[in-house]
PDB file of N, CA and C in Angstrom:
ATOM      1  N   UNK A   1      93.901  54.908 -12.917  1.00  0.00           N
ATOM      2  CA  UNK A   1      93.402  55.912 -11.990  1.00  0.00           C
ATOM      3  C   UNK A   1      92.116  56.518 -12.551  1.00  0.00           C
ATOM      4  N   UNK A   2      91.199  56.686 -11.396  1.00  0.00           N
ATOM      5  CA  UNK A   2      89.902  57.079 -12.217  1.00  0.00           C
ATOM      6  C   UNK A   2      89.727  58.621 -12.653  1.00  0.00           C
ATOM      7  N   UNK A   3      89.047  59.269 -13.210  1.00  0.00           N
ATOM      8  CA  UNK A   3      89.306  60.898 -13.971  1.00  0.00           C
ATOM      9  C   UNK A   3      88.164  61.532 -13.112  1.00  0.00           C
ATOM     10  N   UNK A   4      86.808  60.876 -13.128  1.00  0.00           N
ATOM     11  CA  UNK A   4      85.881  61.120 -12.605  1.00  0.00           C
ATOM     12  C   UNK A   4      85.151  60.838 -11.168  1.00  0.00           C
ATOM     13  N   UNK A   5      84.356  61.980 -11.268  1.00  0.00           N
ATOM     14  CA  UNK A   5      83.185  61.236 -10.066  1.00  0.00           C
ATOM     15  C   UNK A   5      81.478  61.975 -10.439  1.00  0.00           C
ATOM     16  N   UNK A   6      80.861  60.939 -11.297  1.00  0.00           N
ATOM     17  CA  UNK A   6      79.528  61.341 -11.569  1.00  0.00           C
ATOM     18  C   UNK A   6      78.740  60.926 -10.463  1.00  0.00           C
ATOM     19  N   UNK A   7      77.817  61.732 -10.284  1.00  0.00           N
ATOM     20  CA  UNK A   7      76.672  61.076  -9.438  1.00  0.00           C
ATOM     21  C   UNK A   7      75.385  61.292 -10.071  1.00  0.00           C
ATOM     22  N   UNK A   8      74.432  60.775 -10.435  1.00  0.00           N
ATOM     23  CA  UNK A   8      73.262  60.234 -10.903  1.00  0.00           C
ATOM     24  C   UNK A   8      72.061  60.165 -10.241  1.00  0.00           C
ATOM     25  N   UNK A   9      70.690  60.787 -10.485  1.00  0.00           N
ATOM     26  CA  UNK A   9      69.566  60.725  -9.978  1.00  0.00           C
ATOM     27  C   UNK A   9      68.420  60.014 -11.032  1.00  0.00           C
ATOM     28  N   UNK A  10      68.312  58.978 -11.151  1.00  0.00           N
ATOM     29  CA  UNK A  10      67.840  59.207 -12.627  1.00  0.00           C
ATOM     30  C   UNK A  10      66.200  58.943 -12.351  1.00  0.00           C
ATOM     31  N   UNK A  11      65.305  59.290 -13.003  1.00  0.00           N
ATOM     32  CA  UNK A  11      63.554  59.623 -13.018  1.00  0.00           C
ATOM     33  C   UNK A  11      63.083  59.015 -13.952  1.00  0.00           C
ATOM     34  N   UNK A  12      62.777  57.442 -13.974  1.00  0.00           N
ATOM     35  CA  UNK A  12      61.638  57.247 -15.173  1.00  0.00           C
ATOM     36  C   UNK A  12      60.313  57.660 -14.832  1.00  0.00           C
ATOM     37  N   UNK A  13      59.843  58.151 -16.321  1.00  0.00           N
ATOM     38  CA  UNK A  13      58.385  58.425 -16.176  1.00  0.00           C
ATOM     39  C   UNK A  13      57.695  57.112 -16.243  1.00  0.00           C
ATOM     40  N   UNK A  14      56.913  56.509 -15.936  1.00  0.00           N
ATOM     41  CA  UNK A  14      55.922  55.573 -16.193  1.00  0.00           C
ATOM     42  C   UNK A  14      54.641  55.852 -17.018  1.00  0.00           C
ATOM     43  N   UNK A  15      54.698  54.462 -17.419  1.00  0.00           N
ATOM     44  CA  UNK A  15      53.279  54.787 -18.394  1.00  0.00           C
ATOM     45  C   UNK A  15      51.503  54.439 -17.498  1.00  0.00           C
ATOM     46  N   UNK A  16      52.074  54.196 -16.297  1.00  0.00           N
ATOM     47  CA  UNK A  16      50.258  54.445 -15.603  1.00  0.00           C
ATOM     48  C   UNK A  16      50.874  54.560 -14.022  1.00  0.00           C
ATOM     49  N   UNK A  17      51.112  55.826 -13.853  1.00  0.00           N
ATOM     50  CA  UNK A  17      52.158  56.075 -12.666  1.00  0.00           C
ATOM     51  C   UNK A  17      52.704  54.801 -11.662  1.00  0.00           C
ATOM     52  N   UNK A  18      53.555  54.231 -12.009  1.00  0.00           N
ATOM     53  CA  UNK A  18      53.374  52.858 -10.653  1.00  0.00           C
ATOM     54  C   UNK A  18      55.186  53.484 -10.574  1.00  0.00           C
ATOM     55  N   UNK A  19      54.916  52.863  -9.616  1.00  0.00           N
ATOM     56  CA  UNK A  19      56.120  53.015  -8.689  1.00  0.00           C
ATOM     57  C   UNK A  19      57.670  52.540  -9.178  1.00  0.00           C
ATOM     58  N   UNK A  20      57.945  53.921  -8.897  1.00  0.00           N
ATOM     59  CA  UNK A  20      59.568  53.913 -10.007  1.00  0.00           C
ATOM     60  C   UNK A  20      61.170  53.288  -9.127  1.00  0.00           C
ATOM     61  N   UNK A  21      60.547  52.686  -8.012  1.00  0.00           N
ATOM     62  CA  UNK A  21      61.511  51.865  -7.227  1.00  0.00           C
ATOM     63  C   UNK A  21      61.971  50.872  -7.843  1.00  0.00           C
ATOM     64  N   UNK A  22      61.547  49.511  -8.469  1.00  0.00           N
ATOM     65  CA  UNK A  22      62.070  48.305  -9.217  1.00  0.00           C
ATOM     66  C   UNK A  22      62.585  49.343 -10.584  1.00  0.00           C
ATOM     67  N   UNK A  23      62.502  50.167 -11.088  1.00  0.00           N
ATOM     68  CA  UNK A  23      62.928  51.147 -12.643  1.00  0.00           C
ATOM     69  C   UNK A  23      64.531  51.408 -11.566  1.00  0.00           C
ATOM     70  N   UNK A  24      64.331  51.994 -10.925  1.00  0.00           N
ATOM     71  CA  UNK A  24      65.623  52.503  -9.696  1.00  0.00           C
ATOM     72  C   UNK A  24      66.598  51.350  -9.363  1.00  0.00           C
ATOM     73  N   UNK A  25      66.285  50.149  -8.974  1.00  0.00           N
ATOM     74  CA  UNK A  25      66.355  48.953  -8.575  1.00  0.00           C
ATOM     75  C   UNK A  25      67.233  48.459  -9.821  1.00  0.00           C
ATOM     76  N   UNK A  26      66.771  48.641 -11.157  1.00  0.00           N
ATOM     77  CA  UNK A  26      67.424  47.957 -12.147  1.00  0.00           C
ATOM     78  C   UNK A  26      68.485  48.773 -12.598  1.00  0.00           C
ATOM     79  N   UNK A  27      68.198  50.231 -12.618  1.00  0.00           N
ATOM     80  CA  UNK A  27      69.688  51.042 -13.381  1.00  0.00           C
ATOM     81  C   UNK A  27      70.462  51.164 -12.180  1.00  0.00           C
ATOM     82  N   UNK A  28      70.621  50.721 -10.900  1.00  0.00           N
ATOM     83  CA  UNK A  28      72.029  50.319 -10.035  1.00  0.00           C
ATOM     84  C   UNK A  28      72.588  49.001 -10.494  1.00  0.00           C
ATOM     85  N   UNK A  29      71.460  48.123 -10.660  1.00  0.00           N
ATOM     86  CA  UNK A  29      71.797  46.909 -10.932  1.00  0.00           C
ATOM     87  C   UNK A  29      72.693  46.934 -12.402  1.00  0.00           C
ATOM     88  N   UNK A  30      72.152  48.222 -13.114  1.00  0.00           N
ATOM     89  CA  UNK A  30      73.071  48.075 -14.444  1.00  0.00           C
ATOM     90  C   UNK A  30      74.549  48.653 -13.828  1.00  0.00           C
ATOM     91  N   UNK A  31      74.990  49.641 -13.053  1.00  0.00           N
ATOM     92  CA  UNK A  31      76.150  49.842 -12.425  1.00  0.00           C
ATOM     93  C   UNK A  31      76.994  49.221 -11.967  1.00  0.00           C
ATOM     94  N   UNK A  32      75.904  47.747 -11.093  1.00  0.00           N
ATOM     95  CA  UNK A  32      76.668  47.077 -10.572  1.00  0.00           C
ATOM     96  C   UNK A  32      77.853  46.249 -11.772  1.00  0.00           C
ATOM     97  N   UNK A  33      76.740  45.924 -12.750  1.00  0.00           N
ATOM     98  CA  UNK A  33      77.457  44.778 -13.581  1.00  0.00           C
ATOM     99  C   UNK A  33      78.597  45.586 -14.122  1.00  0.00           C
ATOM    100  N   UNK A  34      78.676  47.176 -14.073  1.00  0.00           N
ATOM    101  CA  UNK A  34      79.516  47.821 -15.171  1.00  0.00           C
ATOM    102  C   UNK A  34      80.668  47.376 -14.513  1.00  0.00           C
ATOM    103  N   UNK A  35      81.037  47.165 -13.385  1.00  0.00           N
ATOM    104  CA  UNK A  35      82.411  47.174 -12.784  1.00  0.00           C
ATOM    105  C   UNK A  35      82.675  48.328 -11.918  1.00  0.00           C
ATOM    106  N   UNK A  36      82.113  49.201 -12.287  1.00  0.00           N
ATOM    107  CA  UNK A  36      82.704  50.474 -11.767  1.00  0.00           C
ATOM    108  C   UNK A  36      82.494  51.053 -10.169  1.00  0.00           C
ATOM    109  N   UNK A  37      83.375  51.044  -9.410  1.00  0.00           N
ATOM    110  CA  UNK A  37      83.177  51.446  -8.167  1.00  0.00           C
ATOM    111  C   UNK A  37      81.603  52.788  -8.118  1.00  0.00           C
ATOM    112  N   UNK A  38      80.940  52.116  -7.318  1.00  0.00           N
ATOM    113  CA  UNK A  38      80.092  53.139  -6.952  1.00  0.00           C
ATOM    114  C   UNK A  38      79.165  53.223  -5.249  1.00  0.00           C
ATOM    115  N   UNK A  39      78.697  54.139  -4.439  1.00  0.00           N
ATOM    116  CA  UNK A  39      78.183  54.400  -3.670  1.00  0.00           C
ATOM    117  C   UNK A  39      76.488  54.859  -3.978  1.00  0.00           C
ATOM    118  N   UNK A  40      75.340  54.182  -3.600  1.00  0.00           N
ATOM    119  CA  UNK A  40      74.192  54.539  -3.270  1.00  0.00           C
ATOM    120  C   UNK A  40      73.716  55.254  -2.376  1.00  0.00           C
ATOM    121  N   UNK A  41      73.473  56.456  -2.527  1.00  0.00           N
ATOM    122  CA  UNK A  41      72.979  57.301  -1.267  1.00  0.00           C
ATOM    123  C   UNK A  41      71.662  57.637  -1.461  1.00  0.00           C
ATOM    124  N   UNK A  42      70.743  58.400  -0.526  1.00  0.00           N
ATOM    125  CA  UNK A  42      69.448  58.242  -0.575  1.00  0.00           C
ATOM    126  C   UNK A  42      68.684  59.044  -1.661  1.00  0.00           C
ATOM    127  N   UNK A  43      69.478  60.180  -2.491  1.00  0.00           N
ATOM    128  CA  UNK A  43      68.412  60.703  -3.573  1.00  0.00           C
ATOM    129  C   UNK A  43      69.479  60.229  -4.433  1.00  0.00           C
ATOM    130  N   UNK A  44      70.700  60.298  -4.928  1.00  0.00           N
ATOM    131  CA  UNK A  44      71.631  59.696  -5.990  1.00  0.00           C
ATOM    132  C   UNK A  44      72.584  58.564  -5.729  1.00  0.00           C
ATOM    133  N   UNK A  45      73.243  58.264  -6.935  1.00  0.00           N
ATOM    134  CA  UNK A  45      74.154  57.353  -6.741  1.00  0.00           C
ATOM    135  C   UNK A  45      75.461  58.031  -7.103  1.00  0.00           C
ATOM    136  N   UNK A  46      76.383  57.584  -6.212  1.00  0.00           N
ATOM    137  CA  UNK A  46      77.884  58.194  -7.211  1.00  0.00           C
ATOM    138  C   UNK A  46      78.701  57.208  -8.004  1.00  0.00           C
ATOM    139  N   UNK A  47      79.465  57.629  -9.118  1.00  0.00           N
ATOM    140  CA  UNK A  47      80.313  56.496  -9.477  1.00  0.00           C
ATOM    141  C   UNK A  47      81.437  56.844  -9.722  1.00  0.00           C
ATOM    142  N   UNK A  48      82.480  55.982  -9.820  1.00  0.00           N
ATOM    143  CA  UNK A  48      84.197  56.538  -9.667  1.00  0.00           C
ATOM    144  C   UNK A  48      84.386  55.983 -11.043  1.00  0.00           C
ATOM    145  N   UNK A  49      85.165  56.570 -11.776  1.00  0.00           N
ATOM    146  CA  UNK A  49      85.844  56.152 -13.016  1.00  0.00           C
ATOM    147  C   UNK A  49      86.346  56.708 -14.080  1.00  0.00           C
ATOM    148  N   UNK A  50      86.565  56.295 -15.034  1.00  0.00           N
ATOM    149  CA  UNK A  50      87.093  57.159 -16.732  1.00  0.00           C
ATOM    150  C   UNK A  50      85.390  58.088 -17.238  1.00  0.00           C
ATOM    151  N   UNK A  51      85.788  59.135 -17.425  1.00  0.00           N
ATOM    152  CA  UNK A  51      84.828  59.719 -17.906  1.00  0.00           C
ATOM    153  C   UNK A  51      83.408  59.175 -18.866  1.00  0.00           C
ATOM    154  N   UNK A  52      84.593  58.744 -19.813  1.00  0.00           N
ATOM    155  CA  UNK A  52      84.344  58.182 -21.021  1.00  0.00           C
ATOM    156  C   UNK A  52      82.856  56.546 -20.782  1.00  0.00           C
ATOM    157  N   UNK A  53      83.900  56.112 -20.129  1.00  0.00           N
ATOM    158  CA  UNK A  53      83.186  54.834 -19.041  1.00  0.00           C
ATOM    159  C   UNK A  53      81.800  55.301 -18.391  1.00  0.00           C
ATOM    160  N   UNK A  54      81.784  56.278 -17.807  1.00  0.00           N
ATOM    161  CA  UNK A  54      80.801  55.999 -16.782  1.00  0.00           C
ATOM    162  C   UNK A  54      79.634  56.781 -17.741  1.00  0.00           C
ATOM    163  N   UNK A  55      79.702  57.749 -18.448  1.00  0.00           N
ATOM    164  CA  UNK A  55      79.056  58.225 -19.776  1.00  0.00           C
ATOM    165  C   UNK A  55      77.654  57.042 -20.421  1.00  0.00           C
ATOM    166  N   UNK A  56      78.843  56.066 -20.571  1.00  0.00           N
ATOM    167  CA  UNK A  56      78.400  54.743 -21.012  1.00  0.00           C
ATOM    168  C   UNK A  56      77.543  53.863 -20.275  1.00  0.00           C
ATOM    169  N   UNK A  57      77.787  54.044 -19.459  1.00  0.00           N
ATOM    170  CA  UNK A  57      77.067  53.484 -18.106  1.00  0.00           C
ATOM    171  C   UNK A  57      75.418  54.251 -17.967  1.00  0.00           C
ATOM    172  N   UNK A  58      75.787  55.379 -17.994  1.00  0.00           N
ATOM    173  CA  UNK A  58      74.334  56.042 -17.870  1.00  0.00           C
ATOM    174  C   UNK A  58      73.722  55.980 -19.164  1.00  0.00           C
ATOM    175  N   UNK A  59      73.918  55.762 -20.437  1.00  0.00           N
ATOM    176  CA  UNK A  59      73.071  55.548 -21.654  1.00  0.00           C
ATOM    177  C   UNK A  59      72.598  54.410 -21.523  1.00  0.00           C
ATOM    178  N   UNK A  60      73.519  53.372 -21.071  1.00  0.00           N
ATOM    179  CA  UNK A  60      72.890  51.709 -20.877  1.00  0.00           C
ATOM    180  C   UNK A  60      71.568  52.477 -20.008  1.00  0.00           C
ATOM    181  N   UNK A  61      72.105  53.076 -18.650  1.00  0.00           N
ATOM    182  CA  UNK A  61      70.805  52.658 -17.880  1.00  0.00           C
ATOM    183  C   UNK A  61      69.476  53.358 -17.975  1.00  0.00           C
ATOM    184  N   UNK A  62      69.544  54.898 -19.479  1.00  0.00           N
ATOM    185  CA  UNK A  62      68.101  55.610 -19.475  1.00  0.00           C
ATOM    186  C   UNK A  62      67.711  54.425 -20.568  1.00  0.00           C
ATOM    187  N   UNK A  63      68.276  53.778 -21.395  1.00  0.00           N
ATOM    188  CA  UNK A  63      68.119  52.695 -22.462  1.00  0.00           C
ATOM    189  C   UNK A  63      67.294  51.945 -22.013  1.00  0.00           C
ATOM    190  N   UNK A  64      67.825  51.400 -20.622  1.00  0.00           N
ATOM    191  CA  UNK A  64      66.954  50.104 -20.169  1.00  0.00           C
ATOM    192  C   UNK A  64      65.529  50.532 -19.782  1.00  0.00           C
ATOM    193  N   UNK A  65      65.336  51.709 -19.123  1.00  0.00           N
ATOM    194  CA  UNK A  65      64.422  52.602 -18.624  1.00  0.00           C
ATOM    195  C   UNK A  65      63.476  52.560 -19.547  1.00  0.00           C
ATOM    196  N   UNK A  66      63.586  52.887 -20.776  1.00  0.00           N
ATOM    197  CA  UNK A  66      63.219  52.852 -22.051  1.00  0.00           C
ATOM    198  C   UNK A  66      62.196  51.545 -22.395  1.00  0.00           C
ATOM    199  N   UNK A  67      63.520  50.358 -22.364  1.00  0.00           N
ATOM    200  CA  UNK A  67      62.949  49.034 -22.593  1.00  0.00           C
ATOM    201  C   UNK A  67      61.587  48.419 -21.475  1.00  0.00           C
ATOM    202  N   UNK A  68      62.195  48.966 -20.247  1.00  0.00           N
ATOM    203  CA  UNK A  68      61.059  48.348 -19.316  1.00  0.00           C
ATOM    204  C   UNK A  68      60.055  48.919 -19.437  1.00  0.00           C
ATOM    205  N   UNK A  69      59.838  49.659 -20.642  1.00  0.00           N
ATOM    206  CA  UNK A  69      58.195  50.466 -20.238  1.00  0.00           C
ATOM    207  C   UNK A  69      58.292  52.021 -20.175  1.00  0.00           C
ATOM    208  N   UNK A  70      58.884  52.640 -19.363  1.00  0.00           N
ATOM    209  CA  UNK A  70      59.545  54.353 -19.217  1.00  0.00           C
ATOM    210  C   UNK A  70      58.687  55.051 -20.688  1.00  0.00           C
ATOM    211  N   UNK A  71      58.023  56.242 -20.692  1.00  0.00           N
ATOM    212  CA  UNK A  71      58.020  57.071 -21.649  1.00  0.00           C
ATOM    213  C   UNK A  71      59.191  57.870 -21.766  1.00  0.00           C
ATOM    214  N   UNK A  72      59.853  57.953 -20.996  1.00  0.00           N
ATOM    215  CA  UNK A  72      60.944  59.370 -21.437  1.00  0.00           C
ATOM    216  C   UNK A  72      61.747  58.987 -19.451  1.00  0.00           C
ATOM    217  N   UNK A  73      62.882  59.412 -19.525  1.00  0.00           N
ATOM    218  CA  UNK A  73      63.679  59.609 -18.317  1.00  0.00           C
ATOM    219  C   UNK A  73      64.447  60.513 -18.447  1.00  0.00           C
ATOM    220  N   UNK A  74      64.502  61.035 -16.937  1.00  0.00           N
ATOM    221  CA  UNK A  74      65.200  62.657 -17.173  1.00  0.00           C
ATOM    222  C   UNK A  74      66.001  61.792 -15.825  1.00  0.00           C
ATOM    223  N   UNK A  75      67.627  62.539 -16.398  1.00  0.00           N
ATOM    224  CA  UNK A  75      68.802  61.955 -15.287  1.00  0.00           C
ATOM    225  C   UNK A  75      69.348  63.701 -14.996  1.00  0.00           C
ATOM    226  N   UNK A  76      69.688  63.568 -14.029  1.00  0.00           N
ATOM    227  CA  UNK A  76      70.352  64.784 -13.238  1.00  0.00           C
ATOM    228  C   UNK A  76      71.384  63.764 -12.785  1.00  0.00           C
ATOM    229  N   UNK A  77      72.871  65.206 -13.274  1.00  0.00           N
ATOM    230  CA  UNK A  77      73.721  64.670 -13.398  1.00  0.00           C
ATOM    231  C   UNK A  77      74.588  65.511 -13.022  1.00  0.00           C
ATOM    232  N   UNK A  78      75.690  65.078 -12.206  1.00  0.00           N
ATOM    233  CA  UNK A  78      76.767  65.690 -11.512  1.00  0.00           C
ATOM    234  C   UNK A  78      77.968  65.564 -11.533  1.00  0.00           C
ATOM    235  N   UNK A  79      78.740  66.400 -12.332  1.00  0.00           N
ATOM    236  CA  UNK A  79      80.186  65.407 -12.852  1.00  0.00           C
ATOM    237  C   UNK A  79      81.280  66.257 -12.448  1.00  0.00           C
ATOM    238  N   UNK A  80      81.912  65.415 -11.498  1.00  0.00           N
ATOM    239  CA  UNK A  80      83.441  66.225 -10.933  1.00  0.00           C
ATOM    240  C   UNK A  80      84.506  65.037 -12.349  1.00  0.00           C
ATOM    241  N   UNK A  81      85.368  66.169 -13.024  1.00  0.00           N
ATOM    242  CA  UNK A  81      86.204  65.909 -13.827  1.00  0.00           C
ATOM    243  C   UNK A  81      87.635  66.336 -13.793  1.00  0.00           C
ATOM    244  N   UNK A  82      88.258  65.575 -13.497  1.00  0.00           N
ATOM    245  CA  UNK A  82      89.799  65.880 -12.634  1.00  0.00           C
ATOM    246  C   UNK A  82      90.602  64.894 -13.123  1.00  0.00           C
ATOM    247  N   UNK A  83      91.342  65.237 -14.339  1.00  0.00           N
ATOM    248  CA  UNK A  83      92.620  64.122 -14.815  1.00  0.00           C
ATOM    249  C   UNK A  83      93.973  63.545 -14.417  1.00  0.00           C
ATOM    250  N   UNK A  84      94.362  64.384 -13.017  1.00  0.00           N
ATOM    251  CA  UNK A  84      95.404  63.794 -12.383  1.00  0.00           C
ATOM    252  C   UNK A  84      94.670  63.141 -10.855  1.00  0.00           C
ATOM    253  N   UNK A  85      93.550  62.938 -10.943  1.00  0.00           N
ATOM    254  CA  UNK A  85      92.827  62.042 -10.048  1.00  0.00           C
ATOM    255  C   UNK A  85      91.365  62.632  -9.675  1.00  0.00           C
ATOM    256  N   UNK A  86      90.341  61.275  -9.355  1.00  0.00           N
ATOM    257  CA  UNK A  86      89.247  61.684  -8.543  1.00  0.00           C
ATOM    258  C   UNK A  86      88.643  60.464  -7.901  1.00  0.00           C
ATOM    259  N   UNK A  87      88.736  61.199  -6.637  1.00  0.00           N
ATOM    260  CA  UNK A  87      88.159  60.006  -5.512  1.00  0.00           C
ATOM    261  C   UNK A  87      86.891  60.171  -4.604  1.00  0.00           C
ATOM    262  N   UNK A  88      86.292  59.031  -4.491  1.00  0.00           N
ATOM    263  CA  UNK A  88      85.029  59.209  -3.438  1.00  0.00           C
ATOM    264  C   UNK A  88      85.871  59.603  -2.071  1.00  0.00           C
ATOM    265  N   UNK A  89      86.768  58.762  -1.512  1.00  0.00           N
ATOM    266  CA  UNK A  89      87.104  58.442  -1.106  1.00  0.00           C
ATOM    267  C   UNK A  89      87.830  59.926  -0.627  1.00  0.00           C
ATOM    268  N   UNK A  90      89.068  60.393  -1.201  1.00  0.00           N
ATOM    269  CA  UNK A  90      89.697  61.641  -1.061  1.00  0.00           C
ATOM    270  C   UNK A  90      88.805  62.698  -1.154  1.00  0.00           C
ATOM    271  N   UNK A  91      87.551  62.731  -1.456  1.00  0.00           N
ATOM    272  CA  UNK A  91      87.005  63.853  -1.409  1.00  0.00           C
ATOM    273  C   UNK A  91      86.195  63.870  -0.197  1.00  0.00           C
ATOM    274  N   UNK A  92      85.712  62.974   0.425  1.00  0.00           N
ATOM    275  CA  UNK A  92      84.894  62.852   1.558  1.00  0.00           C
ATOM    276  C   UNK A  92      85.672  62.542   2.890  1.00  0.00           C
ATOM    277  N   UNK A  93      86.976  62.132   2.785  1.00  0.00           N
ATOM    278  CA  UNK A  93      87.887  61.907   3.336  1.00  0.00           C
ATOM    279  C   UNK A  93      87.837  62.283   5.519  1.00  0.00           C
ATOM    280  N   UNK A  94      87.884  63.893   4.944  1.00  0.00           N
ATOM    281  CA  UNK A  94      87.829  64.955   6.059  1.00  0.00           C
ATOM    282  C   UNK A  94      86.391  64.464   6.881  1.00  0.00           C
ATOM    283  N   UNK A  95      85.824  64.065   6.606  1.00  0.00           N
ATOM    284  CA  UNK A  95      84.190  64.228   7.084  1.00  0.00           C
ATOM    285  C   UNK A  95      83.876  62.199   7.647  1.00  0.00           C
ATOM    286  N   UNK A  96      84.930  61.386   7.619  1.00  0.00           N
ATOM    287  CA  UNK A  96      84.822  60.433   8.257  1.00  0.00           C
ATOM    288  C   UNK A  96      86.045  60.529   9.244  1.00  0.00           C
ATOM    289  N   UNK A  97      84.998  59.354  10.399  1.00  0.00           N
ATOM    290  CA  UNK A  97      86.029  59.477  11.573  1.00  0.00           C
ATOM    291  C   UNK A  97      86.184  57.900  12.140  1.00  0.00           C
TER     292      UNK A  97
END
């Protein structure tokens, strides 16, 4: 059962301003591979899982940020932490029809 629900905005800086869409493009793509259930929405992403896990997930992806070039990345970060459950799903529940 998952503990969490982070959601993620994350901002690489670039080193001659170009466009931080393919930088964006690759740290989902690092989500995808993590396994971990997640939703893309238009300014963040959310992800469902073990705290611990998804933690991990976001160091891989300011890391990679890093590697492709990035001077520095600033992530805004949103963490619902609930140990007898947390769901995308149960929390948004009411608001689909």
């Amino acid at each position: 059962m998952s503990d969490s629900l982070i959601s993620i905005q994350i901002i690489p800086k670039t080193k001659n301003g170009e466009d931080v869409i393919p930088y964006v493009d690759e740290a989902i793509a690092i989500i995808e591979e993590s396994g971990v259930r997640y939703q893309v929405n238009p300014l963040e992403t959310t992800m469902e899982g073990d705290l611990t896990e998804l933690f991990a997930v976001i160091e891989k992806m300011n890391k990679r940020m890093i590697e492709l070039g990035s001077t520095n990345v600033i992530s805004q970060v949103k963490i619902l932490y609930q140990p007898d459950g947390a769901s995308m799903d149960k929390l948004t529940e009411k608001y689909r029809k």
